[in-house]
Protein backbone atom coordinates (compact mmCIF):
# COMPACT_ATOMS: atom_id res chain seq x y z
CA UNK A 1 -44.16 -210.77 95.28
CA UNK A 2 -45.20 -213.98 96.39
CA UNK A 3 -46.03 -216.72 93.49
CA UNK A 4 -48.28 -220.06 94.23
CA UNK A 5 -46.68 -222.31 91.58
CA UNK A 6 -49.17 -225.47 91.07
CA UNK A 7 -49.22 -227.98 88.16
CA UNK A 8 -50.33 -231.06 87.07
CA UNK A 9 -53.98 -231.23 87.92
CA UNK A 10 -54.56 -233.68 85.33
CA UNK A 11 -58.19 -233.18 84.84
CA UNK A 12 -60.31 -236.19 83.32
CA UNK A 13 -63.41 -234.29 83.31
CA UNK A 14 -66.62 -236.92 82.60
CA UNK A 15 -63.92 -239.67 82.41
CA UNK A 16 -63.15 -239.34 86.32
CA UNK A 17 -64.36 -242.54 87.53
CA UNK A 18 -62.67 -242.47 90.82
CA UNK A 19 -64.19 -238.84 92.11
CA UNK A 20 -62.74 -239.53 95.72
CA UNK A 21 -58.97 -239.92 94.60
CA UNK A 22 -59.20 -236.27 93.12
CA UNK A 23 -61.13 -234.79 96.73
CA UNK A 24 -58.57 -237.01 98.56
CA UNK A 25 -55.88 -234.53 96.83
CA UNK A 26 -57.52 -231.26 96.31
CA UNK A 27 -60.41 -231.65 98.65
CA UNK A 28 -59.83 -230.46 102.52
CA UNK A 29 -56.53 -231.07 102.17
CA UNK A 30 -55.95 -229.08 99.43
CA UNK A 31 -58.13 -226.32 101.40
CA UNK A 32 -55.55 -226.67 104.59
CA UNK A 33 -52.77 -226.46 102.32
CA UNK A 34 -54.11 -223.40 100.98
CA UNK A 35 -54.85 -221.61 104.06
CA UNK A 36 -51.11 -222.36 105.26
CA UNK A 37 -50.10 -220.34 102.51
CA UNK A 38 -52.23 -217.64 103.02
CA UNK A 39 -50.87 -217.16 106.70
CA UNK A 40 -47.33 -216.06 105.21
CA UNK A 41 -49.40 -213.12 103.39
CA UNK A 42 -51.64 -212.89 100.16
CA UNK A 43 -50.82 -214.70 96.63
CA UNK A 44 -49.86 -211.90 94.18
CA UNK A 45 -49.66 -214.57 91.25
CA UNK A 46 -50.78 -218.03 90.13
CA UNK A 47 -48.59 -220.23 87.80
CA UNK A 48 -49.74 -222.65 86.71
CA UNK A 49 -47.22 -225.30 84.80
CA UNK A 50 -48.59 -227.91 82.52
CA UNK A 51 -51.05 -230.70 82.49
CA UNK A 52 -54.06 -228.88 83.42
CA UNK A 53 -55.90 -231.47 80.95
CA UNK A 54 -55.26 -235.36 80.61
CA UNK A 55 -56.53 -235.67 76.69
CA UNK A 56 -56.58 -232.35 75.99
CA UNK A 57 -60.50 -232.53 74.97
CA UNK A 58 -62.52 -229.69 75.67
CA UNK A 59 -64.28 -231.50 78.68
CA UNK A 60 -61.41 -231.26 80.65
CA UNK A 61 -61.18 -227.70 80.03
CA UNK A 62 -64.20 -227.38 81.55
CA UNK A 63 -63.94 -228.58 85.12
CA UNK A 64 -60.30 -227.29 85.07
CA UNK A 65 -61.95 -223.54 84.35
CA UNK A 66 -64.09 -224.32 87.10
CA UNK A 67 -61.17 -225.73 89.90
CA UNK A 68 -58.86 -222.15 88.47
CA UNK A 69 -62.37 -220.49 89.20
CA UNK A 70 -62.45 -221.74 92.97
CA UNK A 71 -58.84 -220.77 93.54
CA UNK A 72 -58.63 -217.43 92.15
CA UNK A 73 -61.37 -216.53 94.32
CA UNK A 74 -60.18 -217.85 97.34
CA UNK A 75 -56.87 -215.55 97.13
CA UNK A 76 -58.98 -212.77 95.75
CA UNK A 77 -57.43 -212.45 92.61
CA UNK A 78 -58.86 -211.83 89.08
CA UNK A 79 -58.07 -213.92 85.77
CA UNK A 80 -55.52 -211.50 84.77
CA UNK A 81 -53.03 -212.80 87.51
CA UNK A 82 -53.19 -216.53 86.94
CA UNK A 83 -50.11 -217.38 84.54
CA UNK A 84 -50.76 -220.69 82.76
CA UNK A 85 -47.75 -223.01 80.75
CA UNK A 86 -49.25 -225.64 78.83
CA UNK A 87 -47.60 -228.77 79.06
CA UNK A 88 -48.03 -232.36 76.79
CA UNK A 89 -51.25 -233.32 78.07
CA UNK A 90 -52.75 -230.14 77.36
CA UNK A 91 -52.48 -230.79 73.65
CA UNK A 92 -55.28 -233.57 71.95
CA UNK A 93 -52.76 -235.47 69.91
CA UNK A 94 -54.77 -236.19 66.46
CA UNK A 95 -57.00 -232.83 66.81
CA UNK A 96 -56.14 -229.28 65.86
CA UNK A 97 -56.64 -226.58 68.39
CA UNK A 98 -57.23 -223.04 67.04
CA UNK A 99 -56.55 -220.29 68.79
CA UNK A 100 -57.31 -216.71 67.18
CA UNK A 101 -56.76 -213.32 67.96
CA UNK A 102 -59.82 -212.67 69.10
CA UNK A 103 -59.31 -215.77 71.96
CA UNK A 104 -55.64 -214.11 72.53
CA UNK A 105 -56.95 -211.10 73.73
CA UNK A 106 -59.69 -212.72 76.47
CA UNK A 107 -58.96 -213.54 80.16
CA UNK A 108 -56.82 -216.42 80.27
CA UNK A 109 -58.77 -218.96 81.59
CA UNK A 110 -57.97 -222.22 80.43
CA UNK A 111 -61.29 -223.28 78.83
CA UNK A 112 -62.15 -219.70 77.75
CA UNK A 113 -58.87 -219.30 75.45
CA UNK A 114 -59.03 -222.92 73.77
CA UNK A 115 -61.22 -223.73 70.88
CA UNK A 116 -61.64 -227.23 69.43
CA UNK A 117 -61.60 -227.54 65.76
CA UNK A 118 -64.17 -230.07 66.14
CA UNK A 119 -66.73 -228.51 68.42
CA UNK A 120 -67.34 -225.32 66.24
């Protein structure tokens, strides 16, 4: 079984003010990157290990759904194989998350599975 183990993505959603930083990162570099790992074989699993937010606002989740999107299709994978961890910055400090179990039983993408108190 091979695992791609990424974390840390950190995403600042409509607070990114320095776009080129992130594409300097996970632009065409991020693409070679990826195809080096392909040419040892196919990605059975994603895991994904904390910080996929900066605030933990619902923004974030948004473009982060959106990056896990992009990869999962590029190894040719369905939601169902990416493994996510949340880690501190995943978690809006002040605001209370809800998650049901209704959300608990959806594909685990990121901005799919978390629901802001505040935005229902």
């Amino acid at each position: 079984m091979r695992i791609l183990h990424i974390s840390d993505l950190h995403e600042r959603g409509p607070r990114e003010r320095d776009h080129w930083r992130r594409q300097r990162v996970l632009g065409a570099a991020w693409e070679r990157n990826l195809d080096e790992v392909l040419r040892g074989g196919a990605i059975d699993l994603v895991c994904f290990t904390g910080d996929i937010a900066d605030w933990g606002i619902a923004r974030e989740y948004e473009a982060a759904t959106a990056f896990f999107e992009r990869l999962l299709s590029r190894l040719g994978l369905g939601a169902e194989r990416l493994f996510v961890v949340p880690g501190n910055h995943d978690v809006a400090r002040g605001r209370r998350c809800l998650l049901t179990e209704e959300d608990h039983l959806r594909v685990p993408v990121p901005g799919a599975w978390i629901r802001d108190e505040l935005d229902e």
